[in-house]
N, C-alpha and C. Protein backbone atom coordinates (compact mmCIF):
# COMPACT_ATOMS: atom_id res chain seq x y z
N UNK A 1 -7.82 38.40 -54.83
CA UNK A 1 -8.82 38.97 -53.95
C UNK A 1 -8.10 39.76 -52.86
N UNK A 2 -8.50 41.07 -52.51
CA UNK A 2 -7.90 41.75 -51.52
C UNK A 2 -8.27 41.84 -50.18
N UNK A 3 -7.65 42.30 -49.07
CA UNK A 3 -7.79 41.34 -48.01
C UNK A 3 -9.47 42.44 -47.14
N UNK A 4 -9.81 43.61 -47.92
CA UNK A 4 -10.91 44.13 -47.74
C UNK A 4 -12.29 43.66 -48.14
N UNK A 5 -11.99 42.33 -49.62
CA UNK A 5 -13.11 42.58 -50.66
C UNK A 5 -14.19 40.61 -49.81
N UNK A 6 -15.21 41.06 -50.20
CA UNK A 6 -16.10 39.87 -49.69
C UNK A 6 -16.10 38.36 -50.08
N UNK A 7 -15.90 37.80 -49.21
CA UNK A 7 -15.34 36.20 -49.13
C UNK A 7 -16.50 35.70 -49.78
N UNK A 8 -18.01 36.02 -49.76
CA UNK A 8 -18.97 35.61 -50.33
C UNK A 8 -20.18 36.32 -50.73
N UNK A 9 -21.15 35.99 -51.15
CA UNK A 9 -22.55 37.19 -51.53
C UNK A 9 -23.37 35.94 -51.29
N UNK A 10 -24.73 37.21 -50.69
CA UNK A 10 -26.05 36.20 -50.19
C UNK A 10 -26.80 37.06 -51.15
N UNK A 11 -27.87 35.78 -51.63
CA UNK A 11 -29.12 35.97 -53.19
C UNK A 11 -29.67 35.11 -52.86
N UNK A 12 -30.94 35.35 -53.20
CA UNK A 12 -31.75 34.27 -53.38
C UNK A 12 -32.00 33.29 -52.55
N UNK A 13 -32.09 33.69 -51.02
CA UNK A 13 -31.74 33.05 -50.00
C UNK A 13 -30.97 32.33 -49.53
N UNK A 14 -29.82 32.60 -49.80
CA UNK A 14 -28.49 31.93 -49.67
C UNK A 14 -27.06 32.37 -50.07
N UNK A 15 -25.99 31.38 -49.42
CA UNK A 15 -24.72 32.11 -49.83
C UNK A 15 -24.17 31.65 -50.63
N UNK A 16 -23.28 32.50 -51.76
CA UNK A 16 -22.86 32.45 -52.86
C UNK A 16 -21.31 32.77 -53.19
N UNK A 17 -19.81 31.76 -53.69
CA UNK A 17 -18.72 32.00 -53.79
C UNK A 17 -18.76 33.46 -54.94
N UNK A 18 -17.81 33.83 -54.61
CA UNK A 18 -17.53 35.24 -55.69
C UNK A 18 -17.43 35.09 -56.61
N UNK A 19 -16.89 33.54 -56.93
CA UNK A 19 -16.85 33.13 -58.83
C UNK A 19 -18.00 33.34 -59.05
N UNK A 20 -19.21 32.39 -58.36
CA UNK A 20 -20.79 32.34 -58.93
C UNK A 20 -21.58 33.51 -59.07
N UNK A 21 -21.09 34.64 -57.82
CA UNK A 21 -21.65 35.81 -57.70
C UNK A 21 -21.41 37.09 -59.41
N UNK A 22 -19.91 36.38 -59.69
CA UNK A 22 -19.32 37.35 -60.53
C UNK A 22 -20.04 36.52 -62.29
N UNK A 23 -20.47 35.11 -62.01
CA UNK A 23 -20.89 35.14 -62.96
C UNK A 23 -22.13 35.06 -63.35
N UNK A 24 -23.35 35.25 -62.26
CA UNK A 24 -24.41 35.46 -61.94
C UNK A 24 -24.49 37.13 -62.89
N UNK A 25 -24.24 38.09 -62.20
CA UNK A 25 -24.18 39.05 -61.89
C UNK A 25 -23.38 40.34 -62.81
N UNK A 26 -22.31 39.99 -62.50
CA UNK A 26 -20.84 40.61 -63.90
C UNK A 26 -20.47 41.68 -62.76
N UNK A 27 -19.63 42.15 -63.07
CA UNK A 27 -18.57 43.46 -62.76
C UNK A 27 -19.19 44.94 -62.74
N UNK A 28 -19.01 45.55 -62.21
CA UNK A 28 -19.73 47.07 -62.69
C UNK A 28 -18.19 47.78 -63.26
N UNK A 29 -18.89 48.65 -63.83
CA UNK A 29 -17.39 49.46 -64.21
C UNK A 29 -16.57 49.82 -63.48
N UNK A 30 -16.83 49.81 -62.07
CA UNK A 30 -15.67 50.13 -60.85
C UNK A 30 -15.07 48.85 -60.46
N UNK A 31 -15.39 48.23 -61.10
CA UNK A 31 -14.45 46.69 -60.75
C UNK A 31 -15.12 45.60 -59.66
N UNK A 32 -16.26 46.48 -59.09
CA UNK A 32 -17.41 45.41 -57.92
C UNK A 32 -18.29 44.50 -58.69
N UNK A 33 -18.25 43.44 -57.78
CA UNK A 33 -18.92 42.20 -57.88
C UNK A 33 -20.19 42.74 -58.20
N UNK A 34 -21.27 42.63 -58.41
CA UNK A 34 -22.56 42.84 -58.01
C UNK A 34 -23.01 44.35 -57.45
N UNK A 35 -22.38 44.95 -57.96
CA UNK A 35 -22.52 46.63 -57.43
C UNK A 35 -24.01 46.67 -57.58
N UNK A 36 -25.29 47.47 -56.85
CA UNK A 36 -26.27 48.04 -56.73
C UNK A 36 -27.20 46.38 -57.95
N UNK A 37 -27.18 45.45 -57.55
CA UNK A 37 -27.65 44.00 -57.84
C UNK A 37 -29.05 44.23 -57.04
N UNK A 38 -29.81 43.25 -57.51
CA UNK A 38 -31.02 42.65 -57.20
C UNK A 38 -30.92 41.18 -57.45
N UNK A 39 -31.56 40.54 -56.07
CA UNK A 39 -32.03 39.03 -57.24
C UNK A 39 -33.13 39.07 -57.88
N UNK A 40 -33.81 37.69 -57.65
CA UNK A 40 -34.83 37.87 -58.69
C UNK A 40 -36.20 37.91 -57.93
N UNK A 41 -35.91 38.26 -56.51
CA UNK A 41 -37.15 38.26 -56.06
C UNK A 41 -36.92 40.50 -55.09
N UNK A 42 -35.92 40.70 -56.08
CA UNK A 42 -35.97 42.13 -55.69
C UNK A 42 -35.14 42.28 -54.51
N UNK A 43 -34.75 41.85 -54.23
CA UNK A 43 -33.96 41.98 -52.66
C UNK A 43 -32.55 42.22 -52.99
N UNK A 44 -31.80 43.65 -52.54
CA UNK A 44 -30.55 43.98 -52.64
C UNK A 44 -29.27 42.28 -52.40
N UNK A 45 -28.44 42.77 -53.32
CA UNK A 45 -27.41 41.23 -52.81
C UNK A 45 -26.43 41.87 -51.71
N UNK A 46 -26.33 40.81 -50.75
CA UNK A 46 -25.26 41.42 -49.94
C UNK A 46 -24.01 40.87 -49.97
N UNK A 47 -22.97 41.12 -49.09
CA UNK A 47 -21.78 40.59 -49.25
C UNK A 47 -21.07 40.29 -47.50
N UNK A 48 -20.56 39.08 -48.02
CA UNK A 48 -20.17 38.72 -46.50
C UNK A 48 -18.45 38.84 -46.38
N UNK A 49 -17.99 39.72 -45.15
CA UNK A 49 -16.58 39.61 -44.99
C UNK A 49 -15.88 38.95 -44.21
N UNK A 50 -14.95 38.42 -44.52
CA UNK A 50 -13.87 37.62 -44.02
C UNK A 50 -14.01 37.72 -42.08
N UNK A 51 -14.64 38.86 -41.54
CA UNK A 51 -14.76 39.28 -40.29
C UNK A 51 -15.65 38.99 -40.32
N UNK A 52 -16.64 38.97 -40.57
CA UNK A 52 -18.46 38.49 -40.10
C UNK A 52 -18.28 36.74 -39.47
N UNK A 53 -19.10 36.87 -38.96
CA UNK A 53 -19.83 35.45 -38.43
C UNK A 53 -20.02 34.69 -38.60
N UNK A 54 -19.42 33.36 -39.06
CA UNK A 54 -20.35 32.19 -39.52
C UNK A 54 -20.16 30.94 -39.39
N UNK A 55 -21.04 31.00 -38.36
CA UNK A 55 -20.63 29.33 -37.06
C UNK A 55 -20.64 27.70 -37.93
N UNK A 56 -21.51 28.03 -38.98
CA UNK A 56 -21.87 26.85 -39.51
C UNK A 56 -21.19 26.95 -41.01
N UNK A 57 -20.09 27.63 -41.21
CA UNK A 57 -19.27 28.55 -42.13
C UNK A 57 -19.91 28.30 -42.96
N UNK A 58 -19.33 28.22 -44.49
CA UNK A 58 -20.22 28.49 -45.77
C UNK A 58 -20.16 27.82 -47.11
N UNK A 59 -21.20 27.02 -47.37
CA UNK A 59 -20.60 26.72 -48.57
C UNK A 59 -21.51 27.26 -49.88
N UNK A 60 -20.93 27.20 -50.95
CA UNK A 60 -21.44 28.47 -52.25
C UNK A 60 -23.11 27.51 -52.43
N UNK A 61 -24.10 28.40 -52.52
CA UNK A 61 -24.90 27.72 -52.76
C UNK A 61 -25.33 27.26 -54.50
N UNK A 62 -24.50 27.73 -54.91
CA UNK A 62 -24.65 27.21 -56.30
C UNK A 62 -23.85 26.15 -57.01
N UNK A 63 -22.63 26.47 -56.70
CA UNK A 63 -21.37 25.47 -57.12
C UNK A 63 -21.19 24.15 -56.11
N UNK A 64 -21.33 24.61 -54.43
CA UNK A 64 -21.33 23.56 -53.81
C UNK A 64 -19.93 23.92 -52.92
N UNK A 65 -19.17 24.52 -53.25
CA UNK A 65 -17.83 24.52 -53.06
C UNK A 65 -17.61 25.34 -51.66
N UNK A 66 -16.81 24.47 -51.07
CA UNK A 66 -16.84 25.37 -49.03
C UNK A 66 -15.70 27.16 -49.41
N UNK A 67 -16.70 27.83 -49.09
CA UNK A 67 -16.23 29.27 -48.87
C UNK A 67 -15.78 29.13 -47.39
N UNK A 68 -15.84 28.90 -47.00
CA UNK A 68 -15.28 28.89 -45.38
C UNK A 68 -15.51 27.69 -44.34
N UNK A 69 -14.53 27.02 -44.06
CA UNK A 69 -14.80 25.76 -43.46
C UNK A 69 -15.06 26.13 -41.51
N UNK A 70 -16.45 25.58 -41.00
CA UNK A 70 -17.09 25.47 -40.55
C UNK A 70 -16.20 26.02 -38.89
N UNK A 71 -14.58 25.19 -39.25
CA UNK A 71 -13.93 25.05 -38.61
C UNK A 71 -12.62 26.35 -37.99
N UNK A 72 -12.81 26.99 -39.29
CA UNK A 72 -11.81 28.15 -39.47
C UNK A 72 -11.19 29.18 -38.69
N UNK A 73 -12.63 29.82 -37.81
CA UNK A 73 -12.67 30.51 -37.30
C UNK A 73 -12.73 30.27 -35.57
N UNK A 74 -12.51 29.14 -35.48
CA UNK A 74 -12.74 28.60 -33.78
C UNK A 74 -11.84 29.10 -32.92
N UNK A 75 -11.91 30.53 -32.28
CA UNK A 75 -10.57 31.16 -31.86
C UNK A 75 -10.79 30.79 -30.16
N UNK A 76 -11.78 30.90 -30.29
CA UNK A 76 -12.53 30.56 -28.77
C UNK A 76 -12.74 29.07 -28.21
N UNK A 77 -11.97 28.61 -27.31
CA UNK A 77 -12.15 27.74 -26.62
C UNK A 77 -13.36 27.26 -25.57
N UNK A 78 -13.62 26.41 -26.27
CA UNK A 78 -15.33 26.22 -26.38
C UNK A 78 -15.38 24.94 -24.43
N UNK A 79 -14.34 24.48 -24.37
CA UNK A 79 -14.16 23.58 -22.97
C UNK A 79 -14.90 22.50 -23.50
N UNK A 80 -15.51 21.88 -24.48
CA UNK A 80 -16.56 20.84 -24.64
C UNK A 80 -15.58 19.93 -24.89
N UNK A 81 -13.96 19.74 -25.38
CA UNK A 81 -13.56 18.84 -26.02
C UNK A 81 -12.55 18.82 -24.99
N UNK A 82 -12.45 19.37 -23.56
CA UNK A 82 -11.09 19.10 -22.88
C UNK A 82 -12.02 18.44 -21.86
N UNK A 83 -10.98 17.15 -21.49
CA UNK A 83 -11.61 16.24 -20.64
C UNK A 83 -9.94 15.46 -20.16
């Protein structure tokens, strides 16, 4: 995976590891996950990057498996735990 390409995809109201996405979905001939995708309720799939947001990080909603632990990204010192 390259350090541009999406850590995860949201379908079907939820987020999805790139294995599940890629086997949901398949490859387009340019080598993208889910290129120009729909789910099944019509709604474009999106893709989440390694830079986006996600406080409550992520786990694949199909496989189960943590795409990003909750914890990962805590760059910011929050003061709740210094005492």
């Amino acid at each position: 995976m390259g350090t541009h390409d999406p850590i995860a995809y949201t379908y079907e109201a939820d987020t999805h590891c790139p294995a599940c996405a890629e086997a949901r979905f398949g490859r387009s001939p340019r080598g993208f996950i889910v290129e120009d995708a729909t789910d099944s309720e019509g709604n474009p799939v999106g893709a989440v990057f390694e830079w986006d947001e996600c406080p409550d990080g992520i786990v694949c909603g199909t496989c189960g498996g943590v795409v990003r632990d909750p914890w990962s990204n805590d760059d910011e010192d929050d003061d709740e735990d210094d005492e």
